[in-house]
C-alpha atoms as a PDB file:
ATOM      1  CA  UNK A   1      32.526  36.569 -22.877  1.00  0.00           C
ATOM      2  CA  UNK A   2      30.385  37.344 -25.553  1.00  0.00           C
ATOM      3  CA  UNK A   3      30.094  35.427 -28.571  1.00  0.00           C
ATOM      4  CA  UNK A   4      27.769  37.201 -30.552  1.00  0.00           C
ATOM      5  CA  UNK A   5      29.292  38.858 -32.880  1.00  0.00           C
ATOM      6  CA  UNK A   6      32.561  36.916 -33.737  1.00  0.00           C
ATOM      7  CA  UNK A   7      35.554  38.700 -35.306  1.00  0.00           C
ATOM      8  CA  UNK A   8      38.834  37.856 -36.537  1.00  0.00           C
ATOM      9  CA  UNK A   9      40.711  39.489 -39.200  1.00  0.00           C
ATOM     10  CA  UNK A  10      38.825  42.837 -40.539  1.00  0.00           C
ATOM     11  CA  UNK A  11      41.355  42.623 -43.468  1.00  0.00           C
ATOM     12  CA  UNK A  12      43.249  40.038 -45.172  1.00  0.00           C
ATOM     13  CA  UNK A  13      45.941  39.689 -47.976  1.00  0.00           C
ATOM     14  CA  UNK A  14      47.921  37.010 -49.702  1.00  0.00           C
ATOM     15  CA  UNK A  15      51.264  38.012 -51.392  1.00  0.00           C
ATOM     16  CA  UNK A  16      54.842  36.546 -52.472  1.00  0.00           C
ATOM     17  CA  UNK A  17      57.357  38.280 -51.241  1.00  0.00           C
ATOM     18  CA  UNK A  18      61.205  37.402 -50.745  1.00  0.00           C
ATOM     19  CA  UNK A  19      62.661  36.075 -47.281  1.00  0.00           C
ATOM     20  CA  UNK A  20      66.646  36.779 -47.219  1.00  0.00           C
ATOM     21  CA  UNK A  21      66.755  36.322 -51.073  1.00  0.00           C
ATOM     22  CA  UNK A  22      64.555  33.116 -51.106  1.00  0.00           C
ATOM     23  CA  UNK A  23      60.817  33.113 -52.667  1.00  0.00           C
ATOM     24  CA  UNK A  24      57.871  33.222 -50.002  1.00  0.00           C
ATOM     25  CA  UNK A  25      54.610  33.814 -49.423  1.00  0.00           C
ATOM     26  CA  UNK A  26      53.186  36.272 -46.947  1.00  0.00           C
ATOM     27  CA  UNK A  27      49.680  35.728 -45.117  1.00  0.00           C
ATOM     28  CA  UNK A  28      48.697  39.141 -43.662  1.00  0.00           C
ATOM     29  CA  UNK A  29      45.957  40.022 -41.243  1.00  0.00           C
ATOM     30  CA  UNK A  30      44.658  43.227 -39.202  1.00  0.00           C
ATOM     31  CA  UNK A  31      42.166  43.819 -37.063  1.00  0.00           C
ATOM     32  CA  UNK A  32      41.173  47.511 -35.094  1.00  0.00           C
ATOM     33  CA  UNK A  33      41.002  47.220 -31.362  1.00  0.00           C
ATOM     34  CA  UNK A  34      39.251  49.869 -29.438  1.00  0.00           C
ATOM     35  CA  UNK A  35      42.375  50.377 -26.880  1.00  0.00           C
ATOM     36  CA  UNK A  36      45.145  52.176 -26.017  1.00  0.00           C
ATOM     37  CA  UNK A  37      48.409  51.419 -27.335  1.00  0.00           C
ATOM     38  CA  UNK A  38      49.810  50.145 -23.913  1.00  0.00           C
ATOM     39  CA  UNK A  39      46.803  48.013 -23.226  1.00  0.00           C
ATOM     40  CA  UNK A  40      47.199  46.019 -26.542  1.00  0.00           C
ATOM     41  CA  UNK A  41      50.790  45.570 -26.271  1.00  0.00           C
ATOM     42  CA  UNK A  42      50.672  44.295 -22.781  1.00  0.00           C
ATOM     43  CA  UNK A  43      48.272  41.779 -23.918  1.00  0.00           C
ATOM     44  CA  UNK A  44      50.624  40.887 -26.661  1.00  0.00           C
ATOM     45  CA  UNK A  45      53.809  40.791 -24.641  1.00  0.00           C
ATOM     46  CA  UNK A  46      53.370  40.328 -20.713  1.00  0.00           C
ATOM     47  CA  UNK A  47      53.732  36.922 -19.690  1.00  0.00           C
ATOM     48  CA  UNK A  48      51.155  36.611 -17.253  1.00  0.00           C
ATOM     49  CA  UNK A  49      48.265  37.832 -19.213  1.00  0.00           C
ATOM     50  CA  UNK A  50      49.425  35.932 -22.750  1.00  0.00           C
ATOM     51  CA  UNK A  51      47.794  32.459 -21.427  1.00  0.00           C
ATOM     52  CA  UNK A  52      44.731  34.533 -20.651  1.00  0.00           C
ATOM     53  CA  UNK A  53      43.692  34.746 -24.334  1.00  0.00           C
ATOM     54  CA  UNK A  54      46.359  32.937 -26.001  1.00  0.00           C
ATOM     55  CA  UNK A  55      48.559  29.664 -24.973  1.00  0.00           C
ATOM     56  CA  UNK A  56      50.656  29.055 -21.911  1.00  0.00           C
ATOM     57  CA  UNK A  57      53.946  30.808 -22.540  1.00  0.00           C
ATOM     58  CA  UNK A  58      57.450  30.222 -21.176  1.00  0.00           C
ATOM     59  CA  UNK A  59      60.940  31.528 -22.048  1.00  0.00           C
ATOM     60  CA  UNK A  60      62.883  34.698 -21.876  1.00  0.00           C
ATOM     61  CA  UNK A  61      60.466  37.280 -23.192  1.00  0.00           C
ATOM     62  CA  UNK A  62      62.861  40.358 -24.434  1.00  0.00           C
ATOM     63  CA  UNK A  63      64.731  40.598 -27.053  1.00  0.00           C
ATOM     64  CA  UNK A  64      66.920  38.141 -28.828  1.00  0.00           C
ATOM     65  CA  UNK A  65      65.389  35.283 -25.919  1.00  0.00           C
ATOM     66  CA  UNK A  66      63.843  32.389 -26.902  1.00  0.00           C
ATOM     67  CA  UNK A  67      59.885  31.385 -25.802  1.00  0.00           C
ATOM     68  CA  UNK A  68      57.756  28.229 -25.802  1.00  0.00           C
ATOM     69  CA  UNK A  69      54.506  28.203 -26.822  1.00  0.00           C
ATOM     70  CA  UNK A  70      53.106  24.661 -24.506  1.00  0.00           C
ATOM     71  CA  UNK A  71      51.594  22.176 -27.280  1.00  0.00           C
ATOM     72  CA  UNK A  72      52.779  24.444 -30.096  1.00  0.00           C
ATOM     73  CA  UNK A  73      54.980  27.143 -31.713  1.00  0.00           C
ATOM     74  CA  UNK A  74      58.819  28.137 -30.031  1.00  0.00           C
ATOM     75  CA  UNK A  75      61.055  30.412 -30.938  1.00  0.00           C
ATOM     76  CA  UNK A  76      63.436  33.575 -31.104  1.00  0.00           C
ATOM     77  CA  UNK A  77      62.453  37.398 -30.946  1.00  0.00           C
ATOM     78  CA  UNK A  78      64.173  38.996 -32.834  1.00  0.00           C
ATOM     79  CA  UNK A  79      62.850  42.700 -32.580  1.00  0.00           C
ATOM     80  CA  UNK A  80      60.840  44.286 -29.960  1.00  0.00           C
ATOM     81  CA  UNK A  81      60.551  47.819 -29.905  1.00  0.00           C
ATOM     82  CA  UNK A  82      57.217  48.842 -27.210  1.00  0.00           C
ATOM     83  CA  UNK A  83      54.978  49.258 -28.496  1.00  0.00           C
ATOM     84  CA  UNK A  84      54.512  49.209 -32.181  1.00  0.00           C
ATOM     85  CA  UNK A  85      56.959  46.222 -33.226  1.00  0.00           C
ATOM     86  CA  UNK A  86      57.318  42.952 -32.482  1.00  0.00           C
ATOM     87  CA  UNK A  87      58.880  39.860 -34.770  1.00  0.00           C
ATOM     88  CA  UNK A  88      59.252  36.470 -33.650  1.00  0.00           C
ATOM     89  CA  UNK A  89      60.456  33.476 -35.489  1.00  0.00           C
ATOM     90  CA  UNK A  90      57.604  30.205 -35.676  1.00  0.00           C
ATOM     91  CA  UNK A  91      59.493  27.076 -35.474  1.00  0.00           C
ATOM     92  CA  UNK A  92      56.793  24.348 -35.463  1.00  0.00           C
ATOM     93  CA  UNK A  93      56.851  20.734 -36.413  1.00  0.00           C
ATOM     94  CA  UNK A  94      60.511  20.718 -37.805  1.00  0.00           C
ATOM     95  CA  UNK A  95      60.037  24.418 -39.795  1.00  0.00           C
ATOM     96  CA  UNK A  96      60.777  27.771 -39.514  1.00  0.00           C
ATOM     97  CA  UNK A  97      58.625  30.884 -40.734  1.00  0.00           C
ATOM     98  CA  UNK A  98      58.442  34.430 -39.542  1.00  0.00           C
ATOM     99  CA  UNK A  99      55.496  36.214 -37.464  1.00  0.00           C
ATOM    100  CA  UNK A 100      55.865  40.162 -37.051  1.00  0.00           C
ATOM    101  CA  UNK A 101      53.443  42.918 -35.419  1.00  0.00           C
ATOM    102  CA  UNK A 102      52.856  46.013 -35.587  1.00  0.00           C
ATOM    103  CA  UNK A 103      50.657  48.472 -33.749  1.00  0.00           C
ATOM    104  CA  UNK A 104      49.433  52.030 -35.103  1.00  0.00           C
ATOM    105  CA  UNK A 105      46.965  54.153 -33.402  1.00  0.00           C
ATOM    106  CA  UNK A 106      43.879  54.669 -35.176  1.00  0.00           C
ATOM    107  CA  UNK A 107      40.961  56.841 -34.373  1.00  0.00           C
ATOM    108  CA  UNK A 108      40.364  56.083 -30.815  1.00  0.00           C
ATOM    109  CA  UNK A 109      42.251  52.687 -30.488  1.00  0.00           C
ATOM    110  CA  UNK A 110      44.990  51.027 -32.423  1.00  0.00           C
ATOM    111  CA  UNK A 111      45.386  48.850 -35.510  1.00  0.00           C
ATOM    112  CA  UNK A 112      46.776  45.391 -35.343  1.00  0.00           C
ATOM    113  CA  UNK A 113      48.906  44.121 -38.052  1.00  0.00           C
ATOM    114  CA  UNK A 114      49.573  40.911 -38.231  1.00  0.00           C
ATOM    115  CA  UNK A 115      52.515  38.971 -40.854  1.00  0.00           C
ATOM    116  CA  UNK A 116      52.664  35.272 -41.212  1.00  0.00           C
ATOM    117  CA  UNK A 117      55.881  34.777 -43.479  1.00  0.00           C
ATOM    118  CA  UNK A 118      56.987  31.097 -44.856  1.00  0.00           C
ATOM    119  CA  UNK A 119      59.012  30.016 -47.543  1.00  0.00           C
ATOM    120  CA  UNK A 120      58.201  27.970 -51.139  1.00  0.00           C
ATOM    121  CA  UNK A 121      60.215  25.183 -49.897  1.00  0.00           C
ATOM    122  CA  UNK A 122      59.167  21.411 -50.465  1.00  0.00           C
ATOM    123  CA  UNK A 123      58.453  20.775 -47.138  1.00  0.00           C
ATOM    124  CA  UNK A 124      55.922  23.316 -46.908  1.00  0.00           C
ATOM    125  CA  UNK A 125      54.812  22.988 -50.254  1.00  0.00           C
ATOM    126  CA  UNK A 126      52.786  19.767 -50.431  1.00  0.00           C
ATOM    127  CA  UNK A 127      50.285  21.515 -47.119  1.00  0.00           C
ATOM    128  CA  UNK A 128      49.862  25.038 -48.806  1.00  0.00           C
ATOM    129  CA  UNK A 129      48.366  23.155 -52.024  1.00  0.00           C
ATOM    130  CA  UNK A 130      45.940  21.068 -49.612  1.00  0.00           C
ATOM    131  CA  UNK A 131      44.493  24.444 -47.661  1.00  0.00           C
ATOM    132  CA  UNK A 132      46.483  27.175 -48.846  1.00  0.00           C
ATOM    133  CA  UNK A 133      46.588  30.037 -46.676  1.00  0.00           C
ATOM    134  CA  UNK A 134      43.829  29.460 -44.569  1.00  0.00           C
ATOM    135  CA  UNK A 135      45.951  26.702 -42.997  1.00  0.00           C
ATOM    136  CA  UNK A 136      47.773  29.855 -41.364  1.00  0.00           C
ATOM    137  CA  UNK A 137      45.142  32.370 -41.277  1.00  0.00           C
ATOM    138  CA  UNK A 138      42.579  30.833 -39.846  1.00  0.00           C
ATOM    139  CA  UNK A 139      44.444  30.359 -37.120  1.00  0.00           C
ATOM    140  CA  UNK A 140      45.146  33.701 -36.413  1.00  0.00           C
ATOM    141  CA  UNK A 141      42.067  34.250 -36.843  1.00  0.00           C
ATOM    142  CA  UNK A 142      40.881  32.617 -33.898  1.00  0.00           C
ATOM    143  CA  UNK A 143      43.894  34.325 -31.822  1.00  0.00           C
ATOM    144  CA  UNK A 144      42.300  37.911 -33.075  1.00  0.00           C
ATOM    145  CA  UNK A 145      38.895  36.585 -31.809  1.00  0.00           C
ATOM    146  CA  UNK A 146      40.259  35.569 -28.354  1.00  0.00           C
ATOM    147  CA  UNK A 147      42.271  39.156 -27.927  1.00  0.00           C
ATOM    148  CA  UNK A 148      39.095  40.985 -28.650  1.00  0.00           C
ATOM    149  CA  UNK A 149      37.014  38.896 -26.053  1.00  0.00           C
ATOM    150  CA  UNK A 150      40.213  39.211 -23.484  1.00  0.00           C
ATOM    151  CA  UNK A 151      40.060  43.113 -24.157  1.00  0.00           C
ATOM    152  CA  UNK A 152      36.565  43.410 -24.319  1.00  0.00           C
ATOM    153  CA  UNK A 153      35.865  41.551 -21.133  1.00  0.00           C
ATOM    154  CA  UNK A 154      38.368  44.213 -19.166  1.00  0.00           C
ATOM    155  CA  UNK A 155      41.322  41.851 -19.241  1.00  0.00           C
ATOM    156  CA  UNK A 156      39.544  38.921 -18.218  1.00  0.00           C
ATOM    157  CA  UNK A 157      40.641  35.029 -18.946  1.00  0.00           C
ATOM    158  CA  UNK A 158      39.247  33.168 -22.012  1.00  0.00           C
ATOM    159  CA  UNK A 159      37.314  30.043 -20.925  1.00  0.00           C
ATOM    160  CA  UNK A 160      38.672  27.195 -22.495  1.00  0.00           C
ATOM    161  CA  UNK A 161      35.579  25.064 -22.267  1.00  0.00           C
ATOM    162  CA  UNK A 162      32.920  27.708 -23.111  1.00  0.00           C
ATOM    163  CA  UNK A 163      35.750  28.467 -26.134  1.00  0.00           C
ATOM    164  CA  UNK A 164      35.916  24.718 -27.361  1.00  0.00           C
ATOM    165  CA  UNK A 165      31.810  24.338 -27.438  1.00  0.00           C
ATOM    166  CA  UNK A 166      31.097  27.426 -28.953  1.00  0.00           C
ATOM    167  CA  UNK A 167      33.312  26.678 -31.851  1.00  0.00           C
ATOM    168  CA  UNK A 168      32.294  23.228 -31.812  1.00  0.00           C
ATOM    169  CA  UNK A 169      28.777  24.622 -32.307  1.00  0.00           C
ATOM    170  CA  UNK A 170      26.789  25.779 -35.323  1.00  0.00           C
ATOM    171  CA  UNK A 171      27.874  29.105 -35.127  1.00  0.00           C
ATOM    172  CA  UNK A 172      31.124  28.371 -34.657  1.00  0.00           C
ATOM    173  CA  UNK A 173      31.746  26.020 -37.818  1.00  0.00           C
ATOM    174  CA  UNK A 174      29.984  29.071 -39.315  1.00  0.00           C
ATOM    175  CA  UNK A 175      32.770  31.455 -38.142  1.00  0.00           C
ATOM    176  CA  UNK A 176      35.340  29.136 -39.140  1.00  0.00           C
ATOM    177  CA  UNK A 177      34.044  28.788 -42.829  1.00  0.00           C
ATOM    178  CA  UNK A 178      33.229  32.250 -42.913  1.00  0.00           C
ATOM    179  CA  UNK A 179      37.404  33.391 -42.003  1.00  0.00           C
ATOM    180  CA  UNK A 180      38.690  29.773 -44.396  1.00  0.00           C
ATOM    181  CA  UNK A 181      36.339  31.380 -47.687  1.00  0.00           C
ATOM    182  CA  UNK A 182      37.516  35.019 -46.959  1.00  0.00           C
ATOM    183  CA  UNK A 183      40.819  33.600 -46.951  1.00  0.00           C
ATOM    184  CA  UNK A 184      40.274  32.111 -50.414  1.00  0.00           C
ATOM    185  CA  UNK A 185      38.784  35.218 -51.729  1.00  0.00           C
ATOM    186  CA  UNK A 186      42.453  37.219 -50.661  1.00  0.00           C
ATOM    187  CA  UNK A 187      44.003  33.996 -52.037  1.00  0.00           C
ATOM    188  CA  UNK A 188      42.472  34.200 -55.873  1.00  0.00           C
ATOM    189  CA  UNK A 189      42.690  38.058 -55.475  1.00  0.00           C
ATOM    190  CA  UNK A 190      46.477  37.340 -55.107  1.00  0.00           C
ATOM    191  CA  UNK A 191      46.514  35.458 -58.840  1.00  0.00           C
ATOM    192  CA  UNK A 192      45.445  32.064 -57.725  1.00  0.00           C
ATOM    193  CA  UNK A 193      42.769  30.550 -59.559  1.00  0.00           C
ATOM    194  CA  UNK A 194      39.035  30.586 -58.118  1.00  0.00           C
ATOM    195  CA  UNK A 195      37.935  27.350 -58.024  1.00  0.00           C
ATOM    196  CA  UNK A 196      41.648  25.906 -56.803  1.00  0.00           C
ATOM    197  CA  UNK A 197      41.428  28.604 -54.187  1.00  0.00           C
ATOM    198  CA  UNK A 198      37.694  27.850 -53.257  1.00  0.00           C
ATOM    199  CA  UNK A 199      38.806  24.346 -52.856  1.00  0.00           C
ATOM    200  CA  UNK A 200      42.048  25.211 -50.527  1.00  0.00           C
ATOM    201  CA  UNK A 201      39.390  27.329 -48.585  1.00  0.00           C
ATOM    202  CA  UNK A 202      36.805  24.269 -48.059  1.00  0.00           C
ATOM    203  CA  UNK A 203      39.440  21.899 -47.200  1.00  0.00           C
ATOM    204  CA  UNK A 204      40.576  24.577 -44.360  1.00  0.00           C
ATOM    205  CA  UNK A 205      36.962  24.858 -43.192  1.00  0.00           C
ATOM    206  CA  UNK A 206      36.495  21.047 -42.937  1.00  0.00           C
ATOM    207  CA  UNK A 207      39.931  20.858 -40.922  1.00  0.00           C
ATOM    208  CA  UNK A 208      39.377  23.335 -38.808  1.00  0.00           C
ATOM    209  CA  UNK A 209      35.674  22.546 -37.453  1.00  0.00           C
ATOM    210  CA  UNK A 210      37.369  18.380 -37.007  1.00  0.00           C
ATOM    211  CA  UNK A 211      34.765  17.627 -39.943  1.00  0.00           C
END
């Protein structure tokens, strides 16, 4: 796999939005993958070639089952409509946001959208003002990375070890910092104030590379 040239997100944006008439807040990403349609959404949906890029799955993949991500996220899907749409609910560590996809063609391969969707509440709200929305992003960040090596490699299986070093590396803290501060910069570009953003963004960077 070839870590070269490291991408995650192409685009990003931060935005409040409402969730079933309760304030929210939105972390969007989207990356271009030079694929077909049915080649990206097999990779996003089939369960035997999910743990190749992303985490072990289990659970009744179609719609309105419930899957387990092993050491993190489970949940519900609650649309899936092959092969542009897919929304899932993230219920992780005792709370409950909202992930959806969507897939357009573009050019000669397809656009990924990708919609991270949590509420203001005070559980959630003591984190966001430590990293913001890096704390999310980031981390979809790294799942956009390891799709595009998956794809890129012909549909091969991300090594876990080789993963792990590379982003323990040099160049890897550098990717990580690179995706927390462009998260900042969507972050003040959504109204939040530079510095306090900057900070969030730092903070996500340190976390992130186990500083």
């Amino acid at each position: 796999m070839d870590y070269s040239r490291p991408l995650g997100a192409e685009f990003r944006e931060v935005r409040g939005v409402e969730h079933e008439g309760k304030p929210a807040r939105a972390v969007e990403g989207s990356r271009f993958y030079s694929t077909e349609t049915d080649d990206l959404w097999d990779a996003l949906t089939n369960a035997e070639r999910i743990p190749r890029w992303f985490l072990q799955i289990r659970g009744d993949l179609r719609l309105g089952g419930r899957y387990h991500l092993d050491g993190n996220a489970e949940g519900t899907i609650t649309r899936c409509d092959p092969p542009e749409a897919l929304d899932v609910t993230w219920e992780y560590a005792g709370s409950v946001s909202w992930v959806s996809v969507r897939l357009a063609p573009e050019n000669d391969g397809v656009r990924l959208t990708l919609v991270h969707t949590m509420l203001k509440d005070e559980a959630g709200e003591a984190h966001w003002e430590t990293y913001g929305p890096g704390a999310a992003g980031v981390g979809w960040d790294l799942s956009f990375l390891d799709l595009g090596l998956h794809l890129g490699s012909g549909g091969g299986t991300i090594d876990r070890e080789t993963n792990d070093a590379w982003l323990a590396s040099d160049r890897g803290k550098a990717f990580l910092s690179a995706c927390a501060e462009s998260w900042g910069r969507a972050h003040a570009a959504a109204g939040e104030e530079g510095q306090v953003a900057q900070a969030m963004a730092a903070r996500t960077a340190s976390f992130f590379a186990g500083d």
